[in-house]
C-alpha atoms as a PDB file:
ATOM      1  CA  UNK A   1     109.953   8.449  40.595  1.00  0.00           C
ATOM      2  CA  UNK A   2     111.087   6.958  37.147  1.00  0.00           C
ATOM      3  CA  UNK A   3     113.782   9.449  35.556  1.00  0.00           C
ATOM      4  CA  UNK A   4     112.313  10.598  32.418  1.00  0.00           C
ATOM      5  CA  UNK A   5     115.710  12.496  31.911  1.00  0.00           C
ATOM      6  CA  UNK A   6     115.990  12.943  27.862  1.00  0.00           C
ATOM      7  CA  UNK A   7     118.996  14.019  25.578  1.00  0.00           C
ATOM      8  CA  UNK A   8     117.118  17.822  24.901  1.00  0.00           C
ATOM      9  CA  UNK A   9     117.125  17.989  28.487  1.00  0.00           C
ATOM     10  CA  UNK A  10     120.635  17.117  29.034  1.00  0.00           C
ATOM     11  CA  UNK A  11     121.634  19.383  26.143  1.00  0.00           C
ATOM     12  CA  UNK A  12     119.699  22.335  28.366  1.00  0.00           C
ATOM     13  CA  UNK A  13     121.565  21.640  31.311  1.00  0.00           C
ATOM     14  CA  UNK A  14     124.733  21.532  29.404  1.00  0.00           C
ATOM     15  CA  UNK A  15     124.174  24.494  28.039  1.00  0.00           C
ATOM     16  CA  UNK A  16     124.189  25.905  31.459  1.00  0.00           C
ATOM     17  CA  UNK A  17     127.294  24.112  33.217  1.00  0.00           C
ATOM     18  CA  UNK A  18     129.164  25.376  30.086  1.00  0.00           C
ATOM     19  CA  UNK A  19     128.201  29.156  30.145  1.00  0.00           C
ATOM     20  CA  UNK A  20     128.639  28.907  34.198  1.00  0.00           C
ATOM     21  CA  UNK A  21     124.870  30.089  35.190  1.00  0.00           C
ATOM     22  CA  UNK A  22     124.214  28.924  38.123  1.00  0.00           C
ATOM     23  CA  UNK A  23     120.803  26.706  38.803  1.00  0.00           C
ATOM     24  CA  UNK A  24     119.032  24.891  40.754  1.00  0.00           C
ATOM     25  CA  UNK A  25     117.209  21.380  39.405  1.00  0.00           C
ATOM     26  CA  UNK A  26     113.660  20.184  40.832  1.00  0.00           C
ATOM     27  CA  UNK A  27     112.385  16.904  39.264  1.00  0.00           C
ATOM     28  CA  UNK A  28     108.571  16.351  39.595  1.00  0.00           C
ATOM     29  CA  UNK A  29     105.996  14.437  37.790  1.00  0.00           C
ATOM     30  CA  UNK A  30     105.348  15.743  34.036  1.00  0.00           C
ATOM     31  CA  UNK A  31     103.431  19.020  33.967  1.00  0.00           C
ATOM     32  CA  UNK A  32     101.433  20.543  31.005  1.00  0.00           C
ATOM     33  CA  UNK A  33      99.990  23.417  32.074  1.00  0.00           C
ATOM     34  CA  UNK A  34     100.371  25.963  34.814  1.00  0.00           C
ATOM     35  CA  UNK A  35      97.290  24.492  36.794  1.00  0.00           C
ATOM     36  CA  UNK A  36      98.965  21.253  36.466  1.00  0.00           C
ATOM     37  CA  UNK A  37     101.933  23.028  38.858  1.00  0.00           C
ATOM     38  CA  UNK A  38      99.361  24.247  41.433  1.00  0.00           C
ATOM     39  CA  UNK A  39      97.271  20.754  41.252  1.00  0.00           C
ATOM     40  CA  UNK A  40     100.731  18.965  42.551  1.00  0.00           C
ATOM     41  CA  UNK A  41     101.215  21.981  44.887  1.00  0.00           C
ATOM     42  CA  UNK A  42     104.782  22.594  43.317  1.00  0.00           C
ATOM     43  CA  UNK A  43     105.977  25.257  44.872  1.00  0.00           C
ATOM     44  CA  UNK A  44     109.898  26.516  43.518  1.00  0.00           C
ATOM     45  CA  UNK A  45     110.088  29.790  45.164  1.00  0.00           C
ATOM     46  CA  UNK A  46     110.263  31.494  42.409  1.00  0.00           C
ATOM     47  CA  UNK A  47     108.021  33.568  39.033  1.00  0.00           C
ATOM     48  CA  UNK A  48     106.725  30.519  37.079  1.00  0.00           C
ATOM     49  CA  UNK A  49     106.889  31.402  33.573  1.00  0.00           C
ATOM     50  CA  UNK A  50     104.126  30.791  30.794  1.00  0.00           C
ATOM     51  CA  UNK A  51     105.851  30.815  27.016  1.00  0.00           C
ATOM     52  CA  UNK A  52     103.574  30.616  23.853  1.00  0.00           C
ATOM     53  CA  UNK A  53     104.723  30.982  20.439  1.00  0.00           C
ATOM     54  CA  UNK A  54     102.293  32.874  18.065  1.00  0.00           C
ATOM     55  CA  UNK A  55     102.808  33.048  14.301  1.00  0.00           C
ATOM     56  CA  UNK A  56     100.838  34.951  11.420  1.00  0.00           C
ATOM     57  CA  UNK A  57      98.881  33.076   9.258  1.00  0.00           C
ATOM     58  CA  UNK A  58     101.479  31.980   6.419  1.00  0.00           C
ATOM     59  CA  UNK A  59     104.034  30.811   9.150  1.00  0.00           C
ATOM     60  CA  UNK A  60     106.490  32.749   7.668  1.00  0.00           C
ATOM     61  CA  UNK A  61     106.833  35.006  10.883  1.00  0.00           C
ATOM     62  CA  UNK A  62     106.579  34.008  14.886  1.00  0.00           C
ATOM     63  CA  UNK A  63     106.472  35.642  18.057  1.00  0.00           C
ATOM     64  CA  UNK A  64     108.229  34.433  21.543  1.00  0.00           C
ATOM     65  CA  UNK A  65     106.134  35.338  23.558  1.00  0.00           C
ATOM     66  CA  UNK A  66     107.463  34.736  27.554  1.00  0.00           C
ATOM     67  CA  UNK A  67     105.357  36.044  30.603  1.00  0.00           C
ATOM     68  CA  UNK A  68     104.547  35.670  34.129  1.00  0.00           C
ATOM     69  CA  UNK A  69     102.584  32.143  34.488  1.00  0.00           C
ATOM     70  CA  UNK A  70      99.536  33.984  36.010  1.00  0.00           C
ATOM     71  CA  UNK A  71      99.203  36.532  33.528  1.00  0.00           C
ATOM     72  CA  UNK A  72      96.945  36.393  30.037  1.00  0.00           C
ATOM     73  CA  UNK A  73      98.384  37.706  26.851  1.00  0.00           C
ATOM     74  CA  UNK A  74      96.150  39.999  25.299  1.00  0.00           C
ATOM     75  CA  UNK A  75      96.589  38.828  22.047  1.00  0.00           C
ATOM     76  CA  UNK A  76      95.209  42.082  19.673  1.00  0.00           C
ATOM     77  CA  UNK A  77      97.371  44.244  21.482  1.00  0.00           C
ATOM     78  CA  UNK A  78     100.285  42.192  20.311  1.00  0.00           C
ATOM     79  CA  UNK A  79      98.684  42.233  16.635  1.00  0.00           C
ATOM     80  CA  UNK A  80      98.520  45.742  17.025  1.00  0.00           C
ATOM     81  CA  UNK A  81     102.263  46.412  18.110  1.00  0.00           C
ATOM     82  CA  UNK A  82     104.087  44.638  15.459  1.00  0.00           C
ATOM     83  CA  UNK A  83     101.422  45.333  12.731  1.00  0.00           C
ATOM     84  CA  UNK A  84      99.440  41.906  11.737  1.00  0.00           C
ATOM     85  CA  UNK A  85      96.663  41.086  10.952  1.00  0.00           C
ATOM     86  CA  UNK A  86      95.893  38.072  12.491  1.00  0.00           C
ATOM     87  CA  UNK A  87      98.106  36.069  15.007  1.00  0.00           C
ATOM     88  CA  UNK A  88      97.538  31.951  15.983  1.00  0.00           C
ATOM     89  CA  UNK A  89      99.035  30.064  18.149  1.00  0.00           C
ATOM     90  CA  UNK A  90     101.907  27.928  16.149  1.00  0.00           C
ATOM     91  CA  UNK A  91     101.374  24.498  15.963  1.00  0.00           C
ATOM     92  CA  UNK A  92     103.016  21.358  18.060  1.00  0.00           C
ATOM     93  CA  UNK A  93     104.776  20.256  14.261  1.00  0.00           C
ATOM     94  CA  UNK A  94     106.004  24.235  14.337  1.00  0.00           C
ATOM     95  CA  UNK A  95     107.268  23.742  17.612  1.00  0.00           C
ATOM     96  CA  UNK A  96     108.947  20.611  17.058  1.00  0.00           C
ATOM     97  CA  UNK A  97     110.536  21.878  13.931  1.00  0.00           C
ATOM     98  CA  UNK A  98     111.493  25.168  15.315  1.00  0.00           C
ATOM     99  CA  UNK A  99     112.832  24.414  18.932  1.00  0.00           C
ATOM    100  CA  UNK A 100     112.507  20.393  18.962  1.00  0.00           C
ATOM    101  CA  UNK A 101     110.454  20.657  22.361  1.00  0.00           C
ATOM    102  CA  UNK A 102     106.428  19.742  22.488  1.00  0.00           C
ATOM    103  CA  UNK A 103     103.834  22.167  23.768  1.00  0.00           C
ATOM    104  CA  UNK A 104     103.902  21.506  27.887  1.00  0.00           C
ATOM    105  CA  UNK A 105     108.121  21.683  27.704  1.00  0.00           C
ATOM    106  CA  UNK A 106     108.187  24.910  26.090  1.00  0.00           C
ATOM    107  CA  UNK A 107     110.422  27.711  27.797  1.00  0.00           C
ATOM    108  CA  UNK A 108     112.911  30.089  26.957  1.00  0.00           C
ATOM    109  CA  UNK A 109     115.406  26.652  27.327  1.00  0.00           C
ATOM    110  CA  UNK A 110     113.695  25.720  23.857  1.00  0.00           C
ATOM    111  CA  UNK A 111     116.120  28.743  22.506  1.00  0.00           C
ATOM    112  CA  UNK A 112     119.112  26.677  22.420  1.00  0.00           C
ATOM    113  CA  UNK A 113     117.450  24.048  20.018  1.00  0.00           C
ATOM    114  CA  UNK A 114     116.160  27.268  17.722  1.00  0.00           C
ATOM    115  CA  UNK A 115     116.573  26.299  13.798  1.00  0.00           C
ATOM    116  CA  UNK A 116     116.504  29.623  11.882  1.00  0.00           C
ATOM    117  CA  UNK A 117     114.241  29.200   9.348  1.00  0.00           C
ATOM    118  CA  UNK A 118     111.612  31.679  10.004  1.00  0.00           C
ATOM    119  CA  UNK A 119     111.545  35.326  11.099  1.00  0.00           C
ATOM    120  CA  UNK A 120     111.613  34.901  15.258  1.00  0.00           C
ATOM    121  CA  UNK A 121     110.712  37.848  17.872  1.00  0.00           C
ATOM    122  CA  UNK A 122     111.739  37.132  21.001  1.00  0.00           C
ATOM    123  CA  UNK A 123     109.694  39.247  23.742  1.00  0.00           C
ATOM    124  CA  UNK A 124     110.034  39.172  27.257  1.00  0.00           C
ATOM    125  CA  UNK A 125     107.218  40.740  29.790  1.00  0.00           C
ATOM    126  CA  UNK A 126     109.140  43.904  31.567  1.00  0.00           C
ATOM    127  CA  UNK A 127     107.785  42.242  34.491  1.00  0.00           C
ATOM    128  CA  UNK A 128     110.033  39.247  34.658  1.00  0.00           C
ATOM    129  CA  UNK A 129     112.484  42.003  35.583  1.00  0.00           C
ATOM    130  CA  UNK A 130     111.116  42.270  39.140  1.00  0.00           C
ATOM    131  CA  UNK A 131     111.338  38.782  39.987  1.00  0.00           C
ATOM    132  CA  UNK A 132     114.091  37.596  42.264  1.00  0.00           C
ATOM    133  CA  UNK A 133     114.355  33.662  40.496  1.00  0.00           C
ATOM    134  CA  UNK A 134     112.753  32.603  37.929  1.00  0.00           C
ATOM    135  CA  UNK A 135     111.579  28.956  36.698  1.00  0.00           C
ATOM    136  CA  UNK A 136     111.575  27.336  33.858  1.00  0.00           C
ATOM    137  CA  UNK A 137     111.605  23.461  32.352  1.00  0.00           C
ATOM    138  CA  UNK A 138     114.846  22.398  30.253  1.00  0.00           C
ATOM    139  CA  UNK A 139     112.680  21.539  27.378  1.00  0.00           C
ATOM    140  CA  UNK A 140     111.072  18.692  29.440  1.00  0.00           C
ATOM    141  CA  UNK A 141     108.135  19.389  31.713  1.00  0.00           C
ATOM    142  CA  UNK A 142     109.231  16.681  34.169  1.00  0.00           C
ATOM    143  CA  UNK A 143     111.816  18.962  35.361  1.00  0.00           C
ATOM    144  CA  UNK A 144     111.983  22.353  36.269  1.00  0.00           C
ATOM    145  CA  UNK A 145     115.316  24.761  36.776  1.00  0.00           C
ATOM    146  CA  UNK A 146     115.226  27.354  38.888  1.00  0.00           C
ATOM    147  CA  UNK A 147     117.324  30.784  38.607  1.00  0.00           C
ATOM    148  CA  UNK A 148     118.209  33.845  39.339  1.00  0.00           C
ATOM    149  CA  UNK A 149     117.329  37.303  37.482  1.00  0.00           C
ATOM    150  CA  UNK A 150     120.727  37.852  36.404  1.00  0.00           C
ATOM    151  CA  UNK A 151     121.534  34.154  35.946  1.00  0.00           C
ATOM    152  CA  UNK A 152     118.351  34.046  33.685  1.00  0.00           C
ATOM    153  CA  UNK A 153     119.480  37.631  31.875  1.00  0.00           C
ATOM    154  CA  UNK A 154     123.036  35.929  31.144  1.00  0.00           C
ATOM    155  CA  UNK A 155     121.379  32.624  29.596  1.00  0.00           C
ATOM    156  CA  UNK A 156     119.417  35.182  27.384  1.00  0.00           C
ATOM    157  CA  UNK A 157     122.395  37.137  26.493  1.00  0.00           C
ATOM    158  CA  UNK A 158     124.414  33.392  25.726  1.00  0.00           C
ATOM    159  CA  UNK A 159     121.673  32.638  23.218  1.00  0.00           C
ATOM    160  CA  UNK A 160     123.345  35.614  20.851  1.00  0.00           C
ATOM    161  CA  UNK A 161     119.326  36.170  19.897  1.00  0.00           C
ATOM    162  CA  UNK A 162     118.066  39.420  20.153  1.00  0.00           C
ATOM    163  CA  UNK A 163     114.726  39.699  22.537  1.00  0.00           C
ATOM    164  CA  UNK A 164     113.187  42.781  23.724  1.00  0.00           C
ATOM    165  CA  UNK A 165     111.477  43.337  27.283  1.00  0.00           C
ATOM    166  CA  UNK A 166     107.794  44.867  26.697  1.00  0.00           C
ATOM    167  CA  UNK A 167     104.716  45.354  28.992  1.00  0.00           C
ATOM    168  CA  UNK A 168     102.068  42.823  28.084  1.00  0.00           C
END
């Protein structure tokens, strides 16, 4: 397989060497979607993760949104909680400018690129917390990193971004 390694990717594993979390790196043939994963019966032993960044309708404020791959966001309920009106998904040009990563890389790994120039909510499904490892792409969907729970908490607390766990 032709290494499609990039510098965003190399900056996400960095990122992990130098705050010591411990991983474990699978390359794979690019992957956009979940049923992508399944269609090349990848299998990492671990919760697969679906991220999706909302935003209300001005773009002025956006919502992390990180669950378990399987799982649908219900949407209204989320409009509901945090009191908007209307929520969309962002854009690719939002998630380039925000976290330099195009949809189909997207992950909590896109954190490390985050540019703070709108209002950001990070929230995590309470579930994740029942999963032994967890995987995720380094901000390129050719690879995927697999870790632990409390390897993945400690990457979340190294961002110094505050994130909530929720039920979605």
């Amino acid at each position: 397989m032709k290494n499609t390694k990039n510098n965003d990717e190399k900056r996400a594993l960095n990122f992990l060497k130098d705050c010591a979390i411990d991983y474990e790196l699978f390359e794979h043939e690019p992957v956009w979607t979940v049923s992508d994963i399944e269609n090349l019966g990848l299998d990492f032993n671990a919760l697969g993760l679906k991220t999706l960044v909302l935003r209300d309708r001005k773009a002025e404020r956006f919502y992390f949104v990180v669950l378990n791959e399987k799982k649908r966001l219900d949407i209204k309920s989320l409009q509901d909680r945090f009191n908007e009106k209307k929520l969309i998904f962002a854009s690719e040009e939002n998630l380039l400018d925000l976290f330099r990563v195009l949809p189909g890389s997207l992950s909590p790994m896109a954190l490390i690129n985050y540019k703070k120039k709108s209002s950001l909510k990070i929230i995590l499904d309470e579930d994740l917390l029942s999963a032994e490892y967890i995987a995720m792409h380094p901000n390129n969907n050719a690879f995927t990193v697999r870790v632990s729970l409390e390897e993945f908490q400690k990457f979340m607390g190294k961002l110094k971004l505050d994130y909530k766990y929720l039920p979605l």
